[in-house]
PDB file of N, CA and C in Angstrom:
ATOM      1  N   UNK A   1     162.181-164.567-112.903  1.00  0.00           N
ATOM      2  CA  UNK A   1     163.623-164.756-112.842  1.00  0.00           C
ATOM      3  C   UNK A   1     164.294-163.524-113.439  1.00  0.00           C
ATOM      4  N   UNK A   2     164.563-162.695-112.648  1.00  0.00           N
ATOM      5  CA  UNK A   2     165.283-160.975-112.873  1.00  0.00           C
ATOM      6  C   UNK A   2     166.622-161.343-113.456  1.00  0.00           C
ATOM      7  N   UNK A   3     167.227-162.871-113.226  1.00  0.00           N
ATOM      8  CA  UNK A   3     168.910-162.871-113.249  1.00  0.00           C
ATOM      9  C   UNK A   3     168.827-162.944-115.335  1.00  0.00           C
ATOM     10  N   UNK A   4     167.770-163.364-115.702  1.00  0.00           N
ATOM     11  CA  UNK A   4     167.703-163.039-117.141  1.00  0.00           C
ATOM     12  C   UNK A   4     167.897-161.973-117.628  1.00  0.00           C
ATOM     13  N   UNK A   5     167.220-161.108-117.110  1.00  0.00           N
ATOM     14  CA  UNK A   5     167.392-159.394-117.542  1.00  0.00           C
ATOM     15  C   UNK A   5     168.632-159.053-117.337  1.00  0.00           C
ATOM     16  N   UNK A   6     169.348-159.224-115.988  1.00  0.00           N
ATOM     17  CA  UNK A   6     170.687-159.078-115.471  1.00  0.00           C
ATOM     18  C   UNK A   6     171.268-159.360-116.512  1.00  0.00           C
ATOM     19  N   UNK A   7     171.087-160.637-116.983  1.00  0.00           N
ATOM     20  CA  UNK A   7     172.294-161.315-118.061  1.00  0.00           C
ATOM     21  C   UNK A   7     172.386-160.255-119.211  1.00  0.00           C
ATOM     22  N   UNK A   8     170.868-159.744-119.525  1.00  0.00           N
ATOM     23  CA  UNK A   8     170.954-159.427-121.149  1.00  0.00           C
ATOM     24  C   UNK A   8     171.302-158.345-121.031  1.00  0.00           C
ATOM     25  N   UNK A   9     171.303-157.464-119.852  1.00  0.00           N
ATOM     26  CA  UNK A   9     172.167-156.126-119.826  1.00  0.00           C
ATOM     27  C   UNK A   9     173.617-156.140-119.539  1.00  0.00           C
ATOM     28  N   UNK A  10     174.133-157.165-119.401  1.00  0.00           N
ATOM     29  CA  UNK A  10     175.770-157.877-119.024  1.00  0.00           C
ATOM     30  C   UNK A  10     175.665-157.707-120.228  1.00  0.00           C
ATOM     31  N   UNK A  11     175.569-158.647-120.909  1.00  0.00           N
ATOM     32  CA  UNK A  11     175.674-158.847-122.543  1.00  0.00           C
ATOM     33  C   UNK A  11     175.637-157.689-122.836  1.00  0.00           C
ATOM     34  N   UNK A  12     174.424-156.522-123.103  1.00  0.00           N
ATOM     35  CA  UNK A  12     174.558-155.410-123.821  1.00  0.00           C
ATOM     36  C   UNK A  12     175.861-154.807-123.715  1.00  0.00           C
ATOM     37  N   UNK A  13     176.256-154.683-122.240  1.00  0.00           N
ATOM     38  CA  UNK A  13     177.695-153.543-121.996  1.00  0.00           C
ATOM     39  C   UNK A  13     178.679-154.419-122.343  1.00  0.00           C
ATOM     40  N   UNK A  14     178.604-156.004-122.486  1.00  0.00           N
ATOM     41  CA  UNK A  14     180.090-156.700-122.859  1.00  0.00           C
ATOM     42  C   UNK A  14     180.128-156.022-124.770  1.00  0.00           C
ATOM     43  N   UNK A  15     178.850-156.435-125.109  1.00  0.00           N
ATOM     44  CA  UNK A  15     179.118-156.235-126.869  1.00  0.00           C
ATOM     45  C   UNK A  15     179.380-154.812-127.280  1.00  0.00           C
ATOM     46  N   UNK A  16     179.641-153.506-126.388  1.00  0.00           N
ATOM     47  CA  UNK A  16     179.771-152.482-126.677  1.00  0.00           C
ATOM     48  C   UNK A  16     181.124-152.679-126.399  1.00  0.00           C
ATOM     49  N   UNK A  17     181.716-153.193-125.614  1.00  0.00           N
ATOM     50  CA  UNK A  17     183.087-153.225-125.124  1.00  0.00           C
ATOM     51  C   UNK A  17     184.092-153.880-126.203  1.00  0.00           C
ATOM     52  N   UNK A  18     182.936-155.066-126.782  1.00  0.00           N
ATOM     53  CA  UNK A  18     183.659-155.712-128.048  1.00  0.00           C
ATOM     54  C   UNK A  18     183.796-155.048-129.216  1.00  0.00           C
ATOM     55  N   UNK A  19     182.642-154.153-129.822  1.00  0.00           N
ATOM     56  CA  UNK A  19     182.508-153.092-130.610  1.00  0.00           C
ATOM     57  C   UNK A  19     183.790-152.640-130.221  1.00  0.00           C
ATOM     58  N   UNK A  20     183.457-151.580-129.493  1.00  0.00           N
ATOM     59  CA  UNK A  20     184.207-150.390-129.018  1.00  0.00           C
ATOM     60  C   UNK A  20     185.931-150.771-129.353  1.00  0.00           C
ATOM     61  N   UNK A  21     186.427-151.974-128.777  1.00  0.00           N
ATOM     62  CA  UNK A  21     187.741-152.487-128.979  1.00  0.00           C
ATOM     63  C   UNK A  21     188.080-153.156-130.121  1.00  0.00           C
ATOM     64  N   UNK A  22     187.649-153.388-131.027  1.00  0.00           N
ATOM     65  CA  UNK A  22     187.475-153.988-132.174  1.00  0.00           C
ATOM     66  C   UNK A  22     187.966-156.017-132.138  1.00  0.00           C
ATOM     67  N   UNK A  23     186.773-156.492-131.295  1.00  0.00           N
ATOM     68  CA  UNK A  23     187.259-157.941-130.689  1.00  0.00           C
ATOM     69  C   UNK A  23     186.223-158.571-131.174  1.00  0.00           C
ATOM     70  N   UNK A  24     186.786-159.775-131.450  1.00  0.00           N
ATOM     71  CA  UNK A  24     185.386-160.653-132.234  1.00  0.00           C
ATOM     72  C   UNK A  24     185.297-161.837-131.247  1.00  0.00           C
ATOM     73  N   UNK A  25     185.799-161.879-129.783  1.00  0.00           N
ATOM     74  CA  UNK A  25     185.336-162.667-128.924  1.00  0.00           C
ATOM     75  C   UNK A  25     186.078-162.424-127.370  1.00  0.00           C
ATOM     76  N   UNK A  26     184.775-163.195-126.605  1.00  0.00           N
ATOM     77  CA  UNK A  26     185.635-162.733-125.350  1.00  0.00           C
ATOM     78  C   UNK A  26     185.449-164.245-124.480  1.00  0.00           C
ATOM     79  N   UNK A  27     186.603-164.653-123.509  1.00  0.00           N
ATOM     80  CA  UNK A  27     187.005-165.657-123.341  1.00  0.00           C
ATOM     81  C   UNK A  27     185.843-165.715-121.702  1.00  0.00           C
ATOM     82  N   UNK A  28     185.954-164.726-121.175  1.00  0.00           N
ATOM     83  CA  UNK A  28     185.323-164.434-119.631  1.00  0.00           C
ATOM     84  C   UNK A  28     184.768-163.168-119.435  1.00  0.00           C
ATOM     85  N   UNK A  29     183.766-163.389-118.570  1.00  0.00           N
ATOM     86  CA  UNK A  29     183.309-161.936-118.299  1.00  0.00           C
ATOM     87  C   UNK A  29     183.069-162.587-116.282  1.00  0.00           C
ATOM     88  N   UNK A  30     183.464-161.406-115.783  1.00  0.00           N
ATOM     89  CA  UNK A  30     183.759-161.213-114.093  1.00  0.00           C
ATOM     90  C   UNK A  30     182.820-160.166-113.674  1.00  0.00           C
ATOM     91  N   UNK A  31     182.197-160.813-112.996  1.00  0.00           N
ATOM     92  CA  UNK A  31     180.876-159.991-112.279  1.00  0.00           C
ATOM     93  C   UNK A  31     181.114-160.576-111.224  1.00  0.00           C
ATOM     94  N   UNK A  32     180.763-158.989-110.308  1.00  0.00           N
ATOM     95  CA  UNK A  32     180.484-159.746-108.479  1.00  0.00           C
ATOM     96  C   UNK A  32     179.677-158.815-108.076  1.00  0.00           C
ATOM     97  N   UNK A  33     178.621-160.013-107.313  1.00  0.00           N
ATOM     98  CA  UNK A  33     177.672-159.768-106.652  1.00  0.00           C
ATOM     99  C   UNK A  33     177.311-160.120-105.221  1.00  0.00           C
ATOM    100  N   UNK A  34     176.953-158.632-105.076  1.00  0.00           N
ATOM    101  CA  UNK A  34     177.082-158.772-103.230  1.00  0.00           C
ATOM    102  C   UNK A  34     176.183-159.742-102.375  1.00  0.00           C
ATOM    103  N   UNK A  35     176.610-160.426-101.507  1.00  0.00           N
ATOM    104  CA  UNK A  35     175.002-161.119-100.666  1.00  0.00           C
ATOM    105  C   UNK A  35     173.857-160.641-100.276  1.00  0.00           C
ATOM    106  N   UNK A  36     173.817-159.372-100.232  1.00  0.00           N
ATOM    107  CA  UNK A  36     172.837-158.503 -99.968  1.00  0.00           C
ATOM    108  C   UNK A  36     171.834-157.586-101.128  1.00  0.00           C
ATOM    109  N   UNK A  37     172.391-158.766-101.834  1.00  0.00           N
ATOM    110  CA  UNK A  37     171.608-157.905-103.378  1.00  0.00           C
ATOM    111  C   UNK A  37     170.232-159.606-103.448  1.00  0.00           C
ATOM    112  N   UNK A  38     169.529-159.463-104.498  1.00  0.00           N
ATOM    113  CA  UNK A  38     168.190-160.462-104.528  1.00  0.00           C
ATOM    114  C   UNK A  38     168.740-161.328-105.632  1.00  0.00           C
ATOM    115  N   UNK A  39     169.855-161.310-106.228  1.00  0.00           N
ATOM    116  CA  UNK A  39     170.588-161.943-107.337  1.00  0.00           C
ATOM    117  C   UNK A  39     171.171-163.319-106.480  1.00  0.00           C
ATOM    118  N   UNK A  40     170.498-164.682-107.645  1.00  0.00           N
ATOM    119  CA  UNK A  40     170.881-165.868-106.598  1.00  0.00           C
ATOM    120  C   UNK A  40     171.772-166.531-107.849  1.00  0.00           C
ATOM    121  N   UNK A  41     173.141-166.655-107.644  1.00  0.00           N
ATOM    122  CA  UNK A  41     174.390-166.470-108.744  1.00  0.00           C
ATOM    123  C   UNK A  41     174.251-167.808-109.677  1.00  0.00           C
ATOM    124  N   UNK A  42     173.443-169.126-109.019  1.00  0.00           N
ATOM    125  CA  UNK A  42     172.986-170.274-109.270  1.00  0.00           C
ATOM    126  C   UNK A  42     172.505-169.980-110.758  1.00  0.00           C
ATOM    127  N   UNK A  43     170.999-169.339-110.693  1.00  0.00           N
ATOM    128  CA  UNK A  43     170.567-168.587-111.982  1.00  0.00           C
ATOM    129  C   UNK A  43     171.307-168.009-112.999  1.00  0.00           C
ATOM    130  N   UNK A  44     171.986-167.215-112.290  1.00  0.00           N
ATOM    131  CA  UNK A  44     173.113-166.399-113.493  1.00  0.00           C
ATOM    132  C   UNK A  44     173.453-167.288-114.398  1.00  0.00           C
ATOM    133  N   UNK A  45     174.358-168.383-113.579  1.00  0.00           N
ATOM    134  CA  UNK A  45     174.864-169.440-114.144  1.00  0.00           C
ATOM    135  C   UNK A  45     173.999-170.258-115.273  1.00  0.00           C
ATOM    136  N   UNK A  46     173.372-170.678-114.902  1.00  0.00           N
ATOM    137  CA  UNK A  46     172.429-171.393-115.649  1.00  0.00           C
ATOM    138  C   UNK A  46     171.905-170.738-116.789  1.00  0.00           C
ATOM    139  N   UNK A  47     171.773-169.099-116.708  1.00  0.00           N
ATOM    140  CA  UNK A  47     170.902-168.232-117.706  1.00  0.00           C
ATOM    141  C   UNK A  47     172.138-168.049-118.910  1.00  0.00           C
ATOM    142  N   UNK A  48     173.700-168.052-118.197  1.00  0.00           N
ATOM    143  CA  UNK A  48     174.207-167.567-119.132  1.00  0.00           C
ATOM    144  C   UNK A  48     174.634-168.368-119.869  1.00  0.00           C
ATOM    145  N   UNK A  49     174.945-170.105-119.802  1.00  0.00           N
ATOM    146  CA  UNK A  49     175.046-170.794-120.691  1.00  0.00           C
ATOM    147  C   UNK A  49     173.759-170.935-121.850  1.00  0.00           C
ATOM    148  N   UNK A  50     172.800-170.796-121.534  1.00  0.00           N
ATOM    149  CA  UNK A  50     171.665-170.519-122.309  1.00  0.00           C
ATOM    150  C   UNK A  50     171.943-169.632-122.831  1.00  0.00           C
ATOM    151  N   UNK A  51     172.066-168.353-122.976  1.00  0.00           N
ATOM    152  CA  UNK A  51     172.137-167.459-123.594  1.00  0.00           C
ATOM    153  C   UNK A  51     173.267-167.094-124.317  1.00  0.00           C
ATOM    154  N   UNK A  52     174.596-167.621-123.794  1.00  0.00           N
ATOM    155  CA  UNK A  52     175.897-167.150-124.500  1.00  0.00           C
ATOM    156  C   UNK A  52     176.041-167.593-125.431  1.00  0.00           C
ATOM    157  N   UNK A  53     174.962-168.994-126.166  1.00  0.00           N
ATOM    158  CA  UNK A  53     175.675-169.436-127.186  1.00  0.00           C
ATOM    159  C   UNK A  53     174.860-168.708-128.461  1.00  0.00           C
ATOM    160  N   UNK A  54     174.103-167.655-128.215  1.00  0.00           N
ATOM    161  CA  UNK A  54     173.418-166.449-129.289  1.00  0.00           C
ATOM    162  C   UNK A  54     173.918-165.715-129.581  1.00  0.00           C
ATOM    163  N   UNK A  55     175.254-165.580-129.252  1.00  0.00           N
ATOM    164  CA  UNK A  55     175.772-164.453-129.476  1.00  0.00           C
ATOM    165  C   UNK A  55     177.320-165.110-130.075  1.00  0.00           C
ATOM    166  N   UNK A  56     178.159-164.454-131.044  1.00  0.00           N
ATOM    167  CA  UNK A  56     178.939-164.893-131.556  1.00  0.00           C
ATOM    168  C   UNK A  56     180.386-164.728-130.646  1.00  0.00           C
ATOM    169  N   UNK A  57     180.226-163.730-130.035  1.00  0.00           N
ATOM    170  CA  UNK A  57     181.342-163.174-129.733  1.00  0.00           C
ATOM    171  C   UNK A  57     181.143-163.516-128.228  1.00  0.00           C
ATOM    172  N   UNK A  58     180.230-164.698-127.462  1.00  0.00           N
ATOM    173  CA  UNK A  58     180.374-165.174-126.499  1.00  0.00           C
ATOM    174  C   UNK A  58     180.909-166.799-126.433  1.00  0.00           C
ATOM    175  N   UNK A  59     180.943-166.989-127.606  1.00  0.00           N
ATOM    176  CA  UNK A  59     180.493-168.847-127.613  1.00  0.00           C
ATOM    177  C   UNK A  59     181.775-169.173-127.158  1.00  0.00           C
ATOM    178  N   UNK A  60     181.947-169.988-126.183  1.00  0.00           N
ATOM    179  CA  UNK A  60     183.157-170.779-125.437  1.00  0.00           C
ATOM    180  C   UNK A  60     183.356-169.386-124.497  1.00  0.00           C
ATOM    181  N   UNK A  61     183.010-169.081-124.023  1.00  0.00           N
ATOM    182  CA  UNK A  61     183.279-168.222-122.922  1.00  0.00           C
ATOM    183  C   UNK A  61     182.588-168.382-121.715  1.00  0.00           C
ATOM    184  N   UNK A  62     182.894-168.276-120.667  1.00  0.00           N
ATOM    185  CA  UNK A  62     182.460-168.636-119.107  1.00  0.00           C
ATOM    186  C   UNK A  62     182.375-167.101-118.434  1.00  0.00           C
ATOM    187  N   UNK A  63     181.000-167.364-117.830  1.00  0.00           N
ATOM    188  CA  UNK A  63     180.709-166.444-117.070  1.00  0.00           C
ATOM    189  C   UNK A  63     181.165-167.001-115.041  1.00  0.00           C
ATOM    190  N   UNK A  64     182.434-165.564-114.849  1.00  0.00           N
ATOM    191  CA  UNK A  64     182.969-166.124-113.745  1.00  0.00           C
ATOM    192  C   UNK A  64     182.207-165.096-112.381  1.00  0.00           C
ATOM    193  N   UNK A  65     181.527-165.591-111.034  1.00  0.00           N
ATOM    194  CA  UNK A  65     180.722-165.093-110.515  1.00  0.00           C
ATOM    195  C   UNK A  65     181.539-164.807-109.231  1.00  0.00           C
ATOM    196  N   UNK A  66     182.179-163.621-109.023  1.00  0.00           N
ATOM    197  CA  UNK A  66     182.369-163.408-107.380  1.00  0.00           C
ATOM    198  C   UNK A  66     181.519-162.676-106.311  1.00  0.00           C
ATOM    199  N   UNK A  67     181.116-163.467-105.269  1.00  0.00           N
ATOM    200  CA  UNK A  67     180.361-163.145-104.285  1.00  0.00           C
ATOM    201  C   UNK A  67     181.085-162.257-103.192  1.00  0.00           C
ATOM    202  N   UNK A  68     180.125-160.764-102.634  1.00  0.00           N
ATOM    203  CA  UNK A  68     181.054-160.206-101.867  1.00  0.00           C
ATOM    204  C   UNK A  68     180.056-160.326-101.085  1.00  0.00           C
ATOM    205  N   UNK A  69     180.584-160.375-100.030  1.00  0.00           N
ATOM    206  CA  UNK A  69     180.156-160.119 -98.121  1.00  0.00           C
ATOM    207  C   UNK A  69     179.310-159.122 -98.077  1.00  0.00           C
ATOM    208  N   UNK A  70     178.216-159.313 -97.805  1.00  0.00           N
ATOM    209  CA  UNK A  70     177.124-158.545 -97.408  1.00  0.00           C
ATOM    210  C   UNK A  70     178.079-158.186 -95.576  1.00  0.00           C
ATOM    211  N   UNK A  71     178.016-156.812 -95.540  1.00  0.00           N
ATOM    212  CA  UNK A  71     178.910-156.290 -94.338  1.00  0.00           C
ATOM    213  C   UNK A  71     177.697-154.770 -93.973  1.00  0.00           C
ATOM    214  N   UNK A  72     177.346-154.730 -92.522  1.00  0.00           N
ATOM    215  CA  UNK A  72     176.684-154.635 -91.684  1.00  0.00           C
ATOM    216  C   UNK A  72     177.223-153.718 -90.741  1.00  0.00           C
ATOM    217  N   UNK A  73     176.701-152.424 -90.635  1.00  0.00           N
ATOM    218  CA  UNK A  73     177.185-151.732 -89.213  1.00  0.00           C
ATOM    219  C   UNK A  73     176.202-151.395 -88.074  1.00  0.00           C
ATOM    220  N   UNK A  74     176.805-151.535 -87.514  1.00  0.00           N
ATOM    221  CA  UNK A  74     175.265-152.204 -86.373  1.00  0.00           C
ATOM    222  C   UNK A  74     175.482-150.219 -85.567  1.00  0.00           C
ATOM    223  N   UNK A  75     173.856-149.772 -85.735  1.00  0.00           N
ATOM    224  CA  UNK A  75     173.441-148.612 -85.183  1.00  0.00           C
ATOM    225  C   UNK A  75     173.760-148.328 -83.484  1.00  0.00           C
ATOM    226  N   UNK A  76     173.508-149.499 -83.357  1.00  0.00           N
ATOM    227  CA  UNK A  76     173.893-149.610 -81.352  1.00  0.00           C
ATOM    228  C   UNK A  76     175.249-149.184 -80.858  1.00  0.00           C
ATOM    229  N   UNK A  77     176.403-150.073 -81.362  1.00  0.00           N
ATOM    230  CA  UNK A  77     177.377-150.117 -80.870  1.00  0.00           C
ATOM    231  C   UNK A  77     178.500-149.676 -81.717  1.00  0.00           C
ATOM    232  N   UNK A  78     178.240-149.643 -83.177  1.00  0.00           N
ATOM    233  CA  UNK A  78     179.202-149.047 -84.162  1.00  0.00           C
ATOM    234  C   UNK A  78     180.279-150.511 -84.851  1.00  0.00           C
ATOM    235  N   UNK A  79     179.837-151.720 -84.498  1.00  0.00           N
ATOM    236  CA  UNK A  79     179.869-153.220 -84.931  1.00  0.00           C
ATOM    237  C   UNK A  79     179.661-152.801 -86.420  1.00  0.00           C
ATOM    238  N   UNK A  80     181.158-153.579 -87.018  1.00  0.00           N
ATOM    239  CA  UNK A  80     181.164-153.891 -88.666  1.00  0.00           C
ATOM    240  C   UNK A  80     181.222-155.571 -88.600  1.00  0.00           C
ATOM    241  N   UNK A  81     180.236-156.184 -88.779  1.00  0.00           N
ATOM    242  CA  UNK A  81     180.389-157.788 -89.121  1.00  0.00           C
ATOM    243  C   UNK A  81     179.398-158.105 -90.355  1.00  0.00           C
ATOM    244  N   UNK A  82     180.070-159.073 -90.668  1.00  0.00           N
ATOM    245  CA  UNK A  82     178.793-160.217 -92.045  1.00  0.00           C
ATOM    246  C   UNK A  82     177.844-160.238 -91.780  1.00  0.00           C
ATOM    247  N   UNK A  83     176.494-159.791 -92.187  1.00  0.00           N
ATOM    248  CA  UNK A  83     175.772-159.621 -91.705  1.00  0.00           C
ATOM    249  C   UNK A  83     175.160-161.425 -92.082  1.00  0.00           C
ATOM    250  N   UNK A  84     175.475-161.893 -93.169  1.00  0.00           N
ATOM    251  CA  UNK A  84     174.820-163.411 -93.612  1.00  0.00           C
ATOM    252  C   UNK A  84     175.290-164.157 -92.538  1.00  0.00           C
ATOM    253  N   UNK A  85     176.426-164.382 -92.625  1.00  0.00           N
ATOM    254  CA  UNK A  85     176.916-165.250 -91.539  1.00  0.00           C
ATOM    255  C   UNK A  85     176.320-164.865 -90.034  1.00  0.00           C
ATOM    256  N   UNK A  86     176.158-163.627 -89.687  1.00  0.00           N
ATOM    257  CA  UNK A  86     175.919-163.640 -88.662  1.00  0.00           C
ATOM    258  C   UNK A  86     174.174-163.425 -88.004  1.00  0.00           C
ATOM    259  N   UNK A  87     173.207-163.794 -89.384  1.00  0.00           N
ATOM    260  CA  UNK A  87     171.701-163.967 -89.265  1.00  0.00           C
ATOM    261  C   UNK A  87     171.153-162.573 -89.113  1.00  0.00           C
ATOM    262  N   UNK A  88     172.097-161.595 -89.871  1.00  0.00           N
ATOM    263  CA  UNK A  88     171.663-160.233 -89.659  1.00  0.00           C
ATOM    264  C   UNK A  88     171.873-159.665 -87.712  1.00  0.00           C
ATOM    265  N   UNK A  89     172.368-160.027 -87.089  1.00  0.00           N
ATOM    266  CA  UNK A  89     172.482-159.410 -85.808  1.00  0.00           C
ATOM    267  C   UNK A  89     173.818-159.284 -85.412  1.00  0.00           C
ATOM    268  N   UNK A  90     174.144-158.220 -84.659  1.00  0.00           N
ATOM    269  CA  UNK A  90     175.697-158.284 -84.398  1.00  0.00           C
ATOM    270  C   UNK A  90     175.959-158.690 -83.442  1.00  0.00           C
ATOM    271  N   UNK A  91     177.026-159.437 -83.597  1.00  0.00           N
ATOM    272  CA  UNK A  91     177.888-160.324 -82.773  1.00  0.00           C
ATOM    273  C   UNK A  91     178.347-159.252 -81.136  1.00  0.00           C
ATOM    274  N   UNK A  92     178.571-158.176 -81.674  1.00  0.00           N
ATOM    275  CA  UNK A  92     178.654-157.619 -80.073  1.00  0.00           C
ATOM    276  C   UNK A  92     177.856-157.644 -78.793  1.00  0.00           C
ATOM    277  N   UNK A  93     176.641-156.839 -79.615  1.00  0.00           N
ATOM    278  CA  UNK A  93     175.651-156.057 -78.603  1.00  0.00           C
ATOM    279  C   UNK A  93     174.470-157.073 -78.681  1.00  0.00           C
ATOM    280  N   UNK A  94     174.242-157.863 -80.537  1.00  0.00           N
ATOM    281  CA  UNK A  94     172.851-158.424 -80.382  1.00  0.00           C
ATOM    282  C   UNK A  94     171.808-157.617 -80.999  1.00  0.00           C
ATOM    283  N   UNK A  95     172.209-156.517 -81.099  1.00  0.00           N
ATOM    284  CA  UNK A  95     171.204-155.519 -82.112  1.00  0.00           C
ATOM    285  C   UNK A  95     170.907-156.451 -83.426  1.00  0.00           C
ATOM    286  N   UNK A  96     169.482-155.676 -84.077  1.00  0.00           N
ATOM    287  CA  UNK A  96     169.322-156.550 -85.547  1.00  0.00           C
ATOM    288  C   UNK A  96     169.266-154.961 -86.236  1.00  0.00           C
ATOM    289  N   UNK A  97     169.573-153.916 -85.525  1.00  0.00           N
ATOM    290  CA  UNK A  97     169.535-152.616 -86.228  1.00  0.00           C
ATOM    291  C   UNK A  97     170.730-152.167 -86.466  1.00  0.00           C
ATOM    292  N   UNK A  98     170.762-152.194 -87.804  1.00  0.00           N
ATOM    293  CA  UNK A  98     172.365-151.734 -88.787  1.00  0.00           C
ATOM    294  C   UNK A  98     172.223-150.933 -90.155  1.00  0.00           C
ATOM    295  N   UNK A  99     173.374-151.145 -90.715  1.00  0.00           N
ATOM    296  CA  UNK A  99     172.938-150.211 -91.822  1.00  0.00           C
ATOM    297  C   UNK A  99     174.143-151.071 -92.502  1.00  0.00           C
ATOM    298  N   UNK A 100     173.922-151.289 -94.004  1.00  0.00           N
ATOM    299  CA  UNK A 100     174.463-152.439 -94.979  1.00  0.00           C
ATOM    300  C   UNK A 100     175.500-151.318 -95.617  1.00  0.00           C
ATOM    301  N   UNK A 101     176.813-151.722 -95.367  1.00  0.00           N
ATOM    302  CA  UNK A 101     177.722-151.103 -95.661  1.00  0.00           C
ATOM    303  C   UNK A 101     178.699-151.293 -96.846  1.00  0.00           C
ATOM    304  N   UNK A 102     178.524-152.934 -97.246  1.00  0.00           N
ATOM    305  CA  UNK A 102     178.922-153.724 -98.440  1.00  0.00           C
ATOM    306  C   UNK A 102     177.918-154.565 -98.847  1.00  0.00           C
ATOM    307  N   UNK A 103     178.749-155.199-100.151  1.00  0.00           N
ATOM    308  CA  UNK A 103     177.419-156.273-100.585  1.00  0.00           C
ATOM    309  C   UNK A 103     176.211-156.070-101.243  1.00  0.00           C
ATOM    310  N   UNK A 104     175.919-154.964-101.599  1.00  0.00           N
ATOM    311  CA  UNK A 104     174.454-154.284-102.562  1.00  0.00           C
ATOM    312  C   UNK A 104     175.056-154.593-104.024  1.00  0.00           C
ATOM    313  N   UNK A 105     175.973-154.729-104.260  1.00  0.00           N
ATOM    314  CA  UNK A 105     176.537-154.297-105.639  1.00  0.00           C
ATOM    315  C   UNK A 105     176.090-155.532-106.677  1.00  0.00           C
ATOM    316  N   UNK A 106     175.655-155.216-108.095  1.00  0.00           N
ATOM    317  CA  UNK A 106     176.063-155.939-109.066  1.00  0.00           C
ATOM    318  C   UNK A 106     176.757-155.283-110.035  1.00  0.00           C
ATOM    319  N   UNK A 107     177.909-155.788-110.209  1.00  0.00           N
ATOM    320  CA  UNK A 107     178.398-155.107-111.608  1.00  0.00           C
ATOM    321  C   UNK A 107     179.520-155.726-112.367  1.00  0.00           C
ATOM    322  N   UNK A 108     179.870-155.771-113.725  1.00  0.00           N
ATOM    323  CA  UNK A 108     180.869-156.239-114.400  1.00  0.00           C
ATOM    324  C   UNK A 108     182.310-155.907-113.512  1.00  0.00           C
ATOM    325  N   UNK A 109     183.193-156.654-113.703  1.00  0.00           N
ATOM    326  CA  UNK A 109     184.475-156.383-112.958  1.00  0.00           C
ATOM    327  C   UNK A 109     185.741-156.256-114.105  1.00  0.00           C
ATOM    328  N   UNK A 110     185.521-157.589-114.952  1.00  0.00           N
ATOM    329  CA  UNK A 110     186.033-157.496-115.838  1.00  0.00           C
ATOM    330  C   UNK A 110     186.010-158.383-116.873  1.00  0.00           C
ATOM    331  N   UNK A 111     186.494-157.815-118.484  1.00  0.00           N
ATOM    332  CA  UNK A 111     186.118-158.204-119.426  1.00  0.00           C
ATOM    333  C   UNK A 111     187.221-159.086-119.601  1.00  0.00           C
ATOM    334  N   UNK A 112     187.265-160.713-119.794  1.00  0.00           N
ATOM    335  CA  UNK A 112     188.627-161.521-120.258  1.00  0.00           C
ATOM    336  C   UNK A 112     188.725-161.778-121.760  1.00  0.00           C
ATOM    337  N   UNK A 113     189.734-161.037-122.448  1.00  0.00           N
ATOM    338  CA  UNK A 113     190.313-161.883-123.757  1.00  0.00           C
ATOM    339  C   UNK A 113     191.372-162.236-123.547  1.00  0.00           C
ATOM    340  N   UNK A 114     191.943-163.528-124.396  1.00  0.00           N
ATOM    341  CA  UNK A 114     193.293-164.067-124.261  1.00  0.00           C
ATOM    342  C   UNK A 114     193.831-163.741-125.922  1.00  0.00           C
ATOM    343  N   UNK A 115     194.835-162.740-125.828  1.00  0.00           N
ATOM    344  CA  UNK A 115     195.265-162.351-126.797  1.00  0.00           C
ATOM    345  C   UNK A 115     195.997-163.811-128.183  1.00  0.00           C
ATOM    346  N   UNK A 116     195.975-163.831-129.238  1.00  0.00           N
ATOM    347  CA  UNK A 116     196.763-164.791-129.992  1.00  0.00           C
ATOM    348  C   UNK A 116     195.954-166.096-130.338  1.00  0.00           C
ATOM    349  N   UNK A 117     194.583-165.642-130.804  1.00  0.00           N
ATOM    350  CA  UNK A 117     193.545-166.878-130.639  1.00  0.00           C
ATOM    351  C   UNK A 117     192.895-166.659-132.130  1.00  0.00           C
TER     352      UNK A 117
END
């Protein structure tokens, strides 16, 4: 389960961010991850309530997960479609030969504090 490691390097760059700003907690952290990455967001979920409550400057905080469109340009015809939705083949021509144009990504988006707490 890789989405563990994922988590604990989330964590590393959130607690530098908390350092760095001088914050003794953070309310949300916003990560999105593309469909085309091996990250199954289910896990995340699950890993990070396990894990957030080790850390001081996570406890009561929610990890919020946005999924982006794995997006597909098909080599044949020059077709940009979903490649999930569409079983990896493009909807034009029918080709399964493309090249992944969105959707690889994991990364923090953003850090939530609610100021006056």
């Amino acid at each position: 389960m890789h989405e563990l490691t994922l988590l604990y390097g989330v964590v590393d760059k959130v607690g530098e961010v908390v350092k760095d700003n001088g914050l003794d907690h953070v309310d949300a952290i916003v990560i999105e991850v593309g469909e085309a990455t091996s990250v199954i967001p289910e896990f995340l979920q699950d890993g990070y309530e396990v894990i957030s409550d080790d850390y001081d400057f996570l406890r009561g905080s929610e990890l919020i997960i946005e999924r982006i469109t794995a997006v597909g340009r098909c080599r044949q015809c020059g077709t940009e479609f979903p490649i999930v939705a569409n079983k990896g083949i493009c909807p034009e021509c029918g080709s399964f030969d493309k090249d992944i144009i969105e959707g690889m990504d994991f990364f923090i988006r953003e850090v939530r504090v609610m100021e006056n707490q």
